[in-house]
C-alpha atoms as a PDB file:
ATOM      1  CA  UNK A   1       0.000   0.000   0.000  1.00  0.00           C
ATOM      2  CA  UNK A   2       1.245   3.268  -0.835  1.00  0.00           C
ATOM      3  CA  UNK A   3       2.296   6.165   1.767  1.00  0.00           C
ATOM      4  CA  UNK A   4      -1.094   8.234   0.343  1.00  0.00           C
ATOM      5  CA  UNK A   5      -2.846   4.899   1.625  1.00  0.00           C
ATOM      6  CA  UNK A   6      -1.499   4.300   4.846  1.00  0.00           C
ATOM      7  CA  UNK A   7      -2.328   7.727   5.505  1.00  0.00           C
ATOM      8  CA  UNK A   8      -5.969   8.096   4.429  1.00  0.00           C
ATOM      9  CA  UNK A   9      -6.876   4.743   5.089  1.00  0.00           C
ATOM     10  CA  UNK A  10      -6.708   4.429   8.644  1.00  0.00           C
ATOM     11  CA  UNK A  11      -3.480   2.621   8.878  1.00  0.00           C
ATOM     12  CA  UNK A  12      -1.881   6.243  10.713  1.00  0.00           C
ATOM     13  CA  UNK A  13      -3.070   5.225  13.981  1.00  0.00           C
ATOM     14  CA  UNK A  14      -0.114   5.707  16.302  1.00  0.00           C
ATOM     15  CA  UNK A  15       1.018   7.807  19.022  1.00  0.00           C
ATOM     16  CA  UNK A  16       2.915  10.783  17.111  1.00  0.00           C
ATOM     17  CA  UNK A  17       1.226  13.339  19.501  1.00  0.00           C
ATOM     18  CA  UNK A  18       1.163  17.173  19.119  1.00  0.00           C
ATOM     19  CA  UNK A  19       0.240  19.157  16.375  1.00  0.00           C
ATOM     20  CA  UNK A  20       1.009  16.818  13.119  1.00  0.00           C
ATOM     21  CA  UNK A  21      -0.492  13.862  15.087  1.00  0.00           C
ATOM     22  CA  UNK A  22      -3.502  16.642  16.059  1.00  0.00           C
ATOM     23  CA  UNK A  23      -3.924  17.415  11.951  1.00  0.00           C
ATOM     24  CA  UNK A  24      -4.215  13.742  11.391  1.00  0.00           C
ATOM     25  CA  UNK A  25      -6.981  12.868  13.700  1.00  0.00           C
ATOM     26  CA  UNK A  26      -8.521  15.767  13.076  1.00  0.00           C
ATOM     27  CA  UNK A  27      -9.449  15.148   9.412  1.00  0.00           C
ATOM     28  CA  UNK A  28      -9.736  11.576  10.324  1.00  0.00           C
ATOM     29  CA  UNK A  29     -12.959  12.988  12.527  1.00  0.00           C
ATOM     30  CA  UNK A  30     -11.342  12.058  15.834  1.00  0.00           C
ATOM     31  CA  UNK A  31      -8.766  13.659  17.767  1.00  0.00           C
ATOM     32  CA  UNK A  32      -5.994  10.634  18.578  1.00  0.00           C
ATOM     33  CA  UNK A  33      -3.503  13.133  20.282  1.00  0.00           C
ATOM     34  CA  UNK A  34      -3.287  16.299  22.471  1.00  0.00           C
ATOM     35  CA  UNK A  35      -4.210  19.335  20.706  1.00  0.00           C
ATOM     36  CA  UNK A  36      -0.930  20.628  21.873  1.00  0.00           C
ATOM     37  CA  UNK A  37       0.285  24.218  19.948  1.00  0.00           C
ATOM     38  CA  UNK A  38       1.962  27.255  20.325  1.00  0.00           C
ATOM     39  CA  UNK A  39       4.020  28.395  23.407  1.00  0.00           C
ATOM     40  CA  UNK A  40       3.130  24.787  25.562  1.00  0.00           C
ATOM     41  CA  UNK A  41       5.248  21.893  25.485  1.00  0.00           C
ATOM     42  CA  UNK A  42       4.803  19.700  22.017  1.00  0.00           C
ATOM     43  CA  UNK A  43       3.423  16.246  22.768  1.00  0.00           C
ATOM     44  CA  UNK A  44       6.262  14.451  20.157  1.00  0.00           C
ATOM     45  CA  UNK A  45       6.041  10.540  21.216  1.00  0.00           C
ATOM     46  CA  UNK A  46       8.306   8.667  18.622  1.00  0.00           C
ATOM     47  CA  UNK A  47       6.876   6.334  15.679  1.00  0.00           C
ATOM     48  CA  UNK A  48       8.637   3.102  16.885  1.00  0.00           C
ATOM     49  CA  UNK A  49       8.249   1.375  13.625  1.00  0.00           C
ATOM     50  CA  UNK A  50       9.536   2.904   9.639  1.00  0.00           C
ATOM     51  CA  UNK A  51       5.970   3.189   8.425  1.00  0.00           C
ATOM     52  CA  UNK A  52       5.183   5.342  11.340  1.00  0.00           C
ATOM     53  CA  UNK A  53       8.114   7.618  10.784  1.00  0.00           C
ATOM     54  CA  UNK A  54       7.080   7.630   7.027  1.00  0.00           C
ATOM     55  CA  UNK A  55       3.633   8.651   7.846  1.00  0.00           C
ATOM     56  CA  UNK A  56       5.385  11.124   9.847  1.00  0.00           C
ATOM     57  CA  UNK A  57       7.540  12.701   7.374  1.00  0.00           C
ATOM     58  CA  UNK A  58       4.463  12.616   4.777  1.00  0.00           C
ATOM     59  CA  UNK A  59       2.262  15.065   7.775  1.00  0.00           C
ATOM     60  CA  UNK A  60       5.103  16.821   7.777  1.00  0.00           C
ATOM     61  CA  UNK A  61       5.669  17.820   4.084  1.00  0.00           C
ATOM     62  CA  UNK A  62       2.122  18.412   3.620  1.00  0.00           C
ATOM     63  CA  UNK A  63       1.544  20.927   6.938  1.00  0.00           C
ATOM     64  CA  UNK A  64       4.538  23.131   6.013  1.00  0.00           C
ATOM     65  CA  UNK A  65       3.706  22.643   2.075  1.00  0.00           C
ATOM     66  CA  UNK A  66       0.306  24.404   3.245  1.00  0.00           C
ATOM     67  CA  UNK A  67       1.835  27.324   5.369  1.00  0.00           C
ATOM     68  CA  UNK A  68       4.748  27.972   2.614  1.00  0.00           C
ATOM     69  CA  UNK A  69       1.313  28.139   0.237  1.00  0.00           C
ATOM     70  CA  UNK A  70       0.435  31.261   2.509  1.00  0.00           C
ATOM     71  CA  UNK A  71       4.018  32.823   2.820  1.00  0.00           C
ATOM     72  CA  UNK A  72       3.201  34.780  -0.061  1.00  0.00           C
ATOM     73  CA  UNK A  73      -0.408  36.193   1.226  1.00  0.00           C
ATOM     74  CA  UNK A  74      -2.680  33.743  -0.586  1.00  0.00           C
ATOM     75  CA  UNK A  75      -3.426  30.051  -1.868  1.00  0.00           C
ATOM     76  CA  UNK A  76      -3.419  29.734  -5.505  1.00  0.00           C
ATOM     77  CA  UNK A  77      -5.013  27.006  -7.647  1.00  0.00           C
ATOM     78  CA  UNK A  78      -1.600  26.256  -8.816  1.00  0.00           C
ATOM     79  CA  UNK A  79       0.076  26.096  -5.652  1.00  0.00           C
ATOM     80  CA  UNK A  80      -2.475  23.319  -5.141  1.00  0.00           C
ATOM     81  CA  UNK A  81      -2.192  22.042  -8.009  1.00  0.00           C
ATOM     82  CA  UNK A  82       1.474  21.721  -7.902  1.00  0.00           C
ATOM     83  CA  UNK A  83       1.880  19.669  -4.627  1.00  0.00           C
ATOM     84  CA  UNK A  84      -0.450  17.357  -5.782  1.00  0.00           C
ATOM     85  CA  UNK A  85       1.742  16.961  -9.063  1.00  0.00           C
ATOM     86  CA  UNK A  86       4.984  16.849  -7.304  1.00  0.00           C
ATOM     87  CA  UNK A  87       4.089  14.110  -5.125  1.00  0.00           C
ATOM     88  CA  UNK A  88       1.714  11.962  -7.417  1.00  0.00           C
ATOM     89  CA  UNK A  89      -0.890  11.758  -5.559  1.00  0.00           C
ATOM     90  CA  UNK A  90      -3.139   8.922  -6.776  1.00  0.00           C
ATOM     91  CA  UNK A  91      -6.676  10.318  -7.997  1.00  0.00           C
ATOM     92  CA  UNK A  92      -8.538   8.519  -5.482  1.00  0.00           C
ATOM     93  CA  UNK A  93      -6.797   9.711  -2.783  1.00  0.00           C
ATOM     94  CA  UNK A  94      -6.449  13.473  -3.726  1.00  0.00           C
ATOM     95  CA  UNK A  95      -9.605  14.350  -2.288  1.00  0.00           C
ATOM     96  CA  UNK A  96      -8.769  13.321   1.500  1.00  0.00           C
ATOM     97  CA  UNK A  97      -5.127  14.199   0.939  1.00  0.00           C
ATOM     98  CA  UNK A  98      -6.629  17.846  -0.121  1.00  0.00           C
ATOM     99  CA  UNK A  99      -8.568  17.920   3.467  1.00  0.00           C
ATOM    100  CA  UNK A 100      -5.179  17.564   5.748  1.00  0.00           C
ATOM    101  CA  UNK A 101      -3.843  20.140   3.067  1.00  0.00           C
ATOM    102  CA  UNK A 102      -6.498  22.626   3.787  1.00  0.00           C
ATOM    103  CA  UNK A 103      -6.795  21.933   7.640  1.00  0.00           C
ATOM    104  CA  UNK A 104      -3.132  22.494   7.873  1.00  0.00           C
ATOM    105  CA  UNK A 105      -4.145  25.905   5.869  1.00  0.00           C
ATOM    106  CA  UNK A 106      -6.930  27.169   8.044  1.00  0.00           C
ATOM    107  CA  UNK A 107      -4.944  26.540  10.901  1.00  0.00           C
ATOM    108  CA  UNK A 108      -4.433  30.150  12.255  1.00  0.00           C
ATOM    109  CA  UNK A 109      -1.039  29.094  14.375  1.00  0.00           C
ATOM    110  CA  UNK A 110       2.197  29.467  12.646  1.00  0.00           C
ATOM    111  CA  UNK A 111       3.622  26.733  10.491  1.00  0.00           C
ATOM    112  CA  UNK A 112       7.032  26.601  14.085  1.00  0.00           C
ATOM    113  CA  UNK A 113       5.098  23.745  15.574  1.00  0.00           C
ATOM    114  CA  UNK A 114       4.916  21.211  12.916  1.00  0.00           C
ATOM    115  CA  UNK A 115       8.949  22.030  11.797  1.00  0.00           C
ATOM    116  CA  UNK A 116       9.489  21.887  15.767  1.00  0.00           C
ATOM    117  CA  UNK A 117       8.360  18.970  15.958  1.00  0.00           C
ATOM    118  CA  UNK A 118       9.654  16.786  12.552  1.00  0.00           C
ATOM    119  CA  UNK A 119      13.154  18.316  13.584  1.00  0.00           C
ATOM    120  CA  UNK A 120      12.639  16.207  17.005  1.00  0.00           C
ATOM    121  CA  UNK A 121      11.716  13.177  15.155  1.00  0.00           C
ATOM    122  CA  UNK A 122      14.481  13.511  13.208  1.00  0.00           C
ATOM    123  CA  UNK A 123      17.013  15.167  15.135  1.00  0.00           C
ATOM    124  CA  UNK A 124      19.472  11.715  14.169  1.00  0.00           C
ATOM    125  CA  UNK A 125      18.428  12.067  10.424  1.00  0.00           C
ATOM    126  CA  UNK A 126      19.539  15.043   8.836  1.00  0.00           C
ATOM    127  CA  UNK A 127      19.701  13.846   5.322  1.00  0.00           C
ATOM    128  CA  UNK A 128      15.911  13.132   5.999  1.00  0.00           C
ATOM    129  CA  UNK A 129      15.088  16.730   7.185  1.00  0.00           C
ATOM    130  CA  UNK A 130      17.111  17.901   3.811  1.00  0.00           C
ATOM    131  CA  UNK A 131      14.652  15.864   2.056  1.00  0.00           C
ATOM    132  CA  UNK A 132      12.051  17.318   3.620  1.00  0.00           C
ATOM    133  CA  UNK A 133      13.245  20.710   2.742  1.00  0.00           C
ATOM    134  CA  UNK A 134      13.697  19.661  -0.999  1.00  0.00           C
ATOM    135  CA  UNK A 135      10.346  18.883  -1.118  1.00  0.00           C
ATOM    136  CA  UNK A 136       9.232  22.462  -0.187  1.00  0.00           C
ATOM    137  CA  UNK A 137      11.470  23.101  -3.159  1.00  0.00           C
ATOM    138  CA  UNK A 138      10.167  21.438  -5.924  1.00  0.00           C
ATOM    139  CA  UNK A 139       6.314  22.534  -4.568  1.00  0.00           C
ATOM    140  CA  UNK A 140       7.624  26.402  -5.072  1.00  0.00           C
ATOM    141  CA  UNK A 141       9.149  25.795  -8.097  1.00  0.00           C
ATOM    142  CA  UNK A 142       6.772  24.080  -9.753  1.00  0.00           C
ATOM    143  CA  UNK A 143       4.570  27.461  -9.504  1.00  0.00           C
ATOM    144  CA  UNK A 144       7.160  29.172 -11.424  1.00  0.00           C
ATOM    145  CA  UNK A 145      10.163  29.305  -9.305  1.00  0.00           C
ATOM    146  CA  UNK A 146      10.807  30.342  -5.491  1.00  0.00           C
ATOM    147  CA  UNK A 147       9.928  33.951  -5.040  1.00  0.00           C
ATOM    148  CA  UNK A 148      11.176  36.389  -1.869  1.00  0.00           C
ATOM    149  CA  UNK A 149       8.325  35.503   0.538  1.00  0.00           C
ATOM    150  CA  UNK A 150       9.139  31.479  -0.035  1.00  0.00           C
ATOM    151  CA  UNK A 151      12.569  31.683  -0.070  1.00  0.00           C
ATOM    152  CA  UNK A 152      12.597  33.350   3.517  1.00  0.00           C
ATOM    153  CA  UNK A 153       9.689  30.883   4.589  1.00  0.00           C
ATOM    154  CA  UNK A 154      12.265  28.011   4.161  1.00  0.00           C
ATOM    155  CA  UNK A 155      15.003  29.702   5.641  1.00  0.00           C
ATOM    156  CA  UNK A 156      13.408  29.874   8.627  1.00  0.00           C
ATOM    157  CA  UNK A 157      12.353  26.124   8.097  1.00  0.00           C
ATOM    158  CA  UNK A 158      15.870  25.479   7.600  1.00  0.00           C
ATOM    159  CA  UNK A 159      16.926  27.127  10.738  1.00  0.00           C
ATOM    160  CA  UNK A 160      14.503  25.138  12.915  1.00  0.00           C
ATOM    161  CA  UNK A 161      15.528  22.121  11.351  1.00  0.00           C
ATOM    162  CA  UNK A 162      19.207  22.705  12.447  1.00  0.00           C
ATOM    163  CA  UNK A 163      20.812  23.760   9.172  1.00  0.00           C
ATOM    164  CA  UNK A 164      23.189  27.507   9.480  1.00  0.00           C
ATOM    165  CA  UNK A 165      22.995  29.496   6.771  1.00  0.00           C
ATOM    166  CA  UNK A 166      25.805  28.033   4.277  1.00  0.00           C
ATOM    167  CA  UNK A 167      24.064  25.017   4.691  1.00  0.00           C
ATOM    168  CA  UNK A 168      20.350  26.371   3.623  1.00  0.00           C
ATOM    169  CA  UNK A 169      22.542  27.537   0.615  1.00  0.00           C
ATOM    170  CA  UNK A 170      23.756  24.345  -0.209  1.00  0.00           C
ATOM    171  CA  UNK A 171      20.688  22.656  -0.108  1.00  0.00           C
ATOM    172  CA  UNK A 172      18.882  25.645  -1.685  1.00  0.00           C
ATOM    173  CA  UNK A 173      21.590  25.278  -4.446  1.00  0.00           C
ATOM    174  CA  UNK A 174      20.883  21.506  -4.897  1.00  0.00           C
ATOM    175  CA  UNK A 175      17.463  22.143  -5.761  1.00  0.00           C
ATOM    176  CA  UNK A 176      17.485  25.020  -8.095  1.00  0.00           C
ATOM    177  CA  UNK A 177      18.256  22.817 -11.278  1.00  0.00           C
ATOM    178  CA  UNK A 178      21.424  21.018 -12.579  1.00  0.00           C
ATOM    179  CA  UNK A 179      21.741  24.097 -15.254  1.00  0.00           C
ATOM    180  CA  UNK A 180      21.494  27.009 -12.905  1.00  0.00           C
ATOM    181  CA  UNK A 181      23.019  25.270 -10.159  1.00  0.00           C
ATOM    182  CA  UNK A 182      27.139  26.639  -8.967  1.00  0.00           C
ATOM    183  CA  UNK A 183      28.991  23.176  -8.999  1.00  0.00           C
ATOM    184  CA  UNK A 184      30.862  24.281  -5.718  1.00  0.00           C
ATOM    185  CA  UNK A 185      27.607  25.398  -3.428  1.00  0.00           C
ATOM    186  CA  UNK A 186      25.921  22.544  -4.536  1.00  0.00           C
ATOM    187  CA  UNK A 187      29.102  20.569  -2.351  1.00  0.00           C
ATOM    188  CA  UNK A 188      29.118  23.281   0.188  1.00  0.00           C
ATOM    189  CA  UNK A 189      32.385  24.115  -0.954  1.00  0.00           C
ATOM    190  CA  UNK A 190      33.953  27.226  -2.260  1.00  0.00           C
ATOM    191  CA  UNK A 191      36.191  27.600  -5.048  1.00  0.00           C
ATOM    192  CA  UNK A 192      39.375  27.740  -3.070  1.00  0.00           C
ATOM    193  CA  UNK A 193      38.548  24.151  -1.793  1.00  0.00           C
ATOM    194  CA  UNK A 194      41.426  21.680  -2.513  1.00  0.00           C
ATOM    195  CA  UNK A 195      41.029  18.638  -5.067  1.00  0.00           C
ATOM    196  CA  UNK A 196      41.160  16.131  -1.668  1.00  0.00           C
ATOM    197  CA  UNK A 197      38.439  18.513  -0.010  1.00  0.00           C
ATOM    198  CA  UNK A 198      36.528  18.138  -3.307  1.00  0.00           C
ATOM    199  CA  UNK A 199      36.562  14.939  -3.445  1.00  0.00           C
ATOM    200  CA  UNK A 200      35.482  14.105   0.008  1.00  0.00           C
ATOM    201  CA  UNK A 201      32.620  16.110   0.370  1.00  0.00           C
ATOM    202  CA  UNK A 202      31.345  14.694  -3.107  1.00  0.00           C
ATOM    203  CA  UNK A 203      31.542  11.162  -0.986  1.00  0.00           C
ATOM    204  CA  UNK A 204      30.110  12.535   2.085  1.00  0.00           C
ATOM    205  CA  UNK A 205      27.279  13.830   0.190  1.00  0.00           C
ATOM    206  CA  UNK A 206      26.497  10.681  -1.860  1.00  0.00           C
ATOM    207  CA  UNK A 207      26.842   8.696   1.181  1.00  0.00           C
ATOM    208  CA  UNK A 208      24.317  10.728   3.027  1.00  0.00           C
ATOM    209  CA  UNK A 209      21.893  11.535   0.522  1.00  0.00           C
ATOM    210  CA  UNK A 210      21.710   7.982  -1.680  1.00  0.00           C
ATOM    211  CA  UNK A 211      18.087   7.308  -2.157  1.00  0.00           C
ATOM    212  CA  UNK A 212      18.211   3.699  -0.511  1.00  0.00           C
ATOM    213  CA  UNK A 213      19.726   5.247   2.448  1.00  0.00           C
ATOM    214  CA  UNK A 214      16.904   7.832   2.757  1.00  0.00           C
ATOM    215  CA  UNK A 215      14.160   5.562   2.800  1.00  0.00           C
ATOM    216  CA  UNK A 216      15.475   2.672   5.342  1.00  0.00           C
ATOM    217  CA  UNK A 217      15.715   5.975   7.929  1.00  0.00           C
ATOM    218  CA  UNK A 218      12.337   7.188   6.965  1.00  0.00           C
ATOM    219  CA  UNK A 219      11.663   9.133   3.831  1.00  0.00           C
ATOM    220  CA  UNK A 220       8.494   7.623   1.953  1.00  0.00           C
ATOM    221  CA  UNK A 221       9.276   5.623  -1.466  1.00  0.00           C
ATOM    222  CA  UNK A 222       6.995   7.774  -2.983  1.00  0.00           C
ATOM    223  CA  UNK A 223       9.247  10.694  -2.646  1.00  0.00           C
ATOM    224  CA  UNK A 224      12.076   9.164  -4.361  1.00  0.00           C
ATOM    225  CA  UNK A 225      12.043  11.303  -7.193  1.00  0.00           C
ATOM    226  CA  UNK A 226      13.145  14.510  -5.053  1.00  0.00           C
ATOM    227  CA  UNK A 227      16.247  12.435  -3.833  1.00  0.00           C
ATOM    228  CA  UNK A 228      16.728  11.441  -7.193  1.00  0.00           C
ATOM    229  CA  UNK A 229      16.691  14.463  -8.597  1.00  0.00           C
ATOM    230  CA  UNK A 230      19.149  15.680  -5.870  1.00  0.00           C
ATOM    231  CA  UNK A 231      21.774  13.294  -6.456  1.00  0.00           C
ATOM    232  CA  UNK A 232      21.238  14.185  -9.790  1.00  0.00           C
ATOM    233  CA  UNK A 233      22.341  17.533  -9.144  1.00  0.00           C
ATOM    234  CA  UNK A 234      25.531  16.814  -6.839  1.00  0.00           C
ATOM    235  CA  UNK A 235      26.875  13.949  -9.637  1.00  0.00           C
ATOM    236  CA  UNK A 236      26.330  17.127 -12.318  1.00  0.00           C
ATOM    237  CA  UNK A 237      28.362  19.692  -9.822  1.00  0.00           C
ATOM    238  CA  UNK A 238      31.074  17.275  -9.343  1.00  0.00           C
ATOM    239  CA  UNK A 239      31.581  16.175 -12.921  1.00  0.00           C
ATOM    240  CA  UNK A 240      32.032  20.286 -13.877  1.00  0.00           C
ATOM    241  CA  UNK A 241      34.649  20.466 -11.312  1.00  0.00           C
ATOM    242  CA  UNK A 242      35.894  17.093 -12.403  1.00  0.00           C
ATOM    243  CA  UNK A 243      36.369  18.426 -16.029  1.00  0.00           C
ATOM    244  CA  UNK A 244      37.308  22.203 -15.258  1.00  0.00           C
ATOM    245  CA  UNK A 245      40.059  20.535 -13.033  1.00  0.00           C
ATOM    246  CA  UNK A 246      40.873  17.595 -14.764  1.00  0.00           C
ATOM    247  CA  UNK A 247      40.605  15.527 -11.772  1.00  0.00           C
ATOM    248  CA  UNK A 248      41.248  12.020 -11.556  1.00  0.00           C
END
């Protein structure tokens, strides 16, 4: 069954606790956790099993894909539109998919509690939170590219989520497209870096960021094209800097 199943269907029944687990029960008619939000402590009990911390990371992406929708002042048709493209969303389960997107929406709290509480989830899995991010990404771009008001809306994502500012570059620049993309933020590098310090973080970041990877610590399959699409981009950055320097 697919992640847009598991989550519809009744199969999201575990103890996540404060405000994503709140969203969840709340469409689902019944409130499974502690309406917990704002300035009180976040309820953030830990999904013991990888479906629950799939299910997890899917409330996730879909709460702060409906605030960033806002960032700008309003929700547009193809904002909408767009998340359900990016994430190919099977037709029969757009409609109750649509419902967490627009609860998340009318929500009148901030969009701090839901990246509060991912971030705690996966505090041991950054690659997953970059993931995460990425998918914010491809949802602005896909309206045309990330304007001002989005850009800082992830930002302060980013910060929440642990990542300083050259890293929200780096990821920003990983996500921009393999044409428009600089080769060296894309590695987090700059163009003083050595040919060993090239190589390495080239490693590092395939290591960390290799699809299979990503899913066995909790990103849904059905988000594998972001992380594809990602790699893509950090195999393209290297090879420029592999030809420009003529490294072997």
């Amino acid at each position: 069954m697919s992640i847009w199943g598991k989550l519809v269907g009744g199969f999201a029944g575990f103890a996540l606790g404060g405000p994503l687990g709140a969203l969840l029960g709340a469409v689902a008619g019944h409130l499974m956790v502690d309406k917990t939000r704002g300035g009180t402590a976040i309820s953030s009990s830990r999904p013991d099993t990888l479906a629950d911390r799939q299910v997890a990371f899917t409330v996730a992406v879909i709460a702060l894909g409906a605030k960033m929708a806002k960032a700008d002042g309003h929700v547009s048709r193809e904002e909408i539109r767009a998340f359900r493209e990016v994430f190919r969303i099977p037709p029969q389960e757009v409609e109750a998919v649509g419902r967490l997107f627009n609860e998340a929406k009318s929500d009148p709290g901030g969009f701090e509690p839901y990246a509060v509480q991912i971030a705690e989830l996966f505090a041991q899995q950054p690659a997953v939170l970059e993931e995460l991010l990425g998918g914010l990404f491809h949802i602005a771009r896909a309206t045309g590219g990330v304007n001002a008001a989005e850009l800082n809306y992830l930002a302060r994502v980013a910060r929440i989520f642990g990542f300083d500012q050259p890293a929200f570059e780096r990821i920003r620049a990983s996500h921009v497209g393999v044409e428009e993309a600089d080769p060296y933020q894309v590695l987090g590098l700059s163009p003083s870096a050595t040919d060993a310090e090239i190589k390495s973080a080239y490693r590092n970041l395939i290591r960390a960021n290799h699809p299979d990877r990503l899913v066995a610590q909790g990103m849904p399959q059905e988000f594998i094209d972001v992380a594809t699409d990602k790699m893509a981009t950090i195999n393209a950055a290297y090879d420029r800097i592999e030809k420009d320097r003529e490294l072997r």
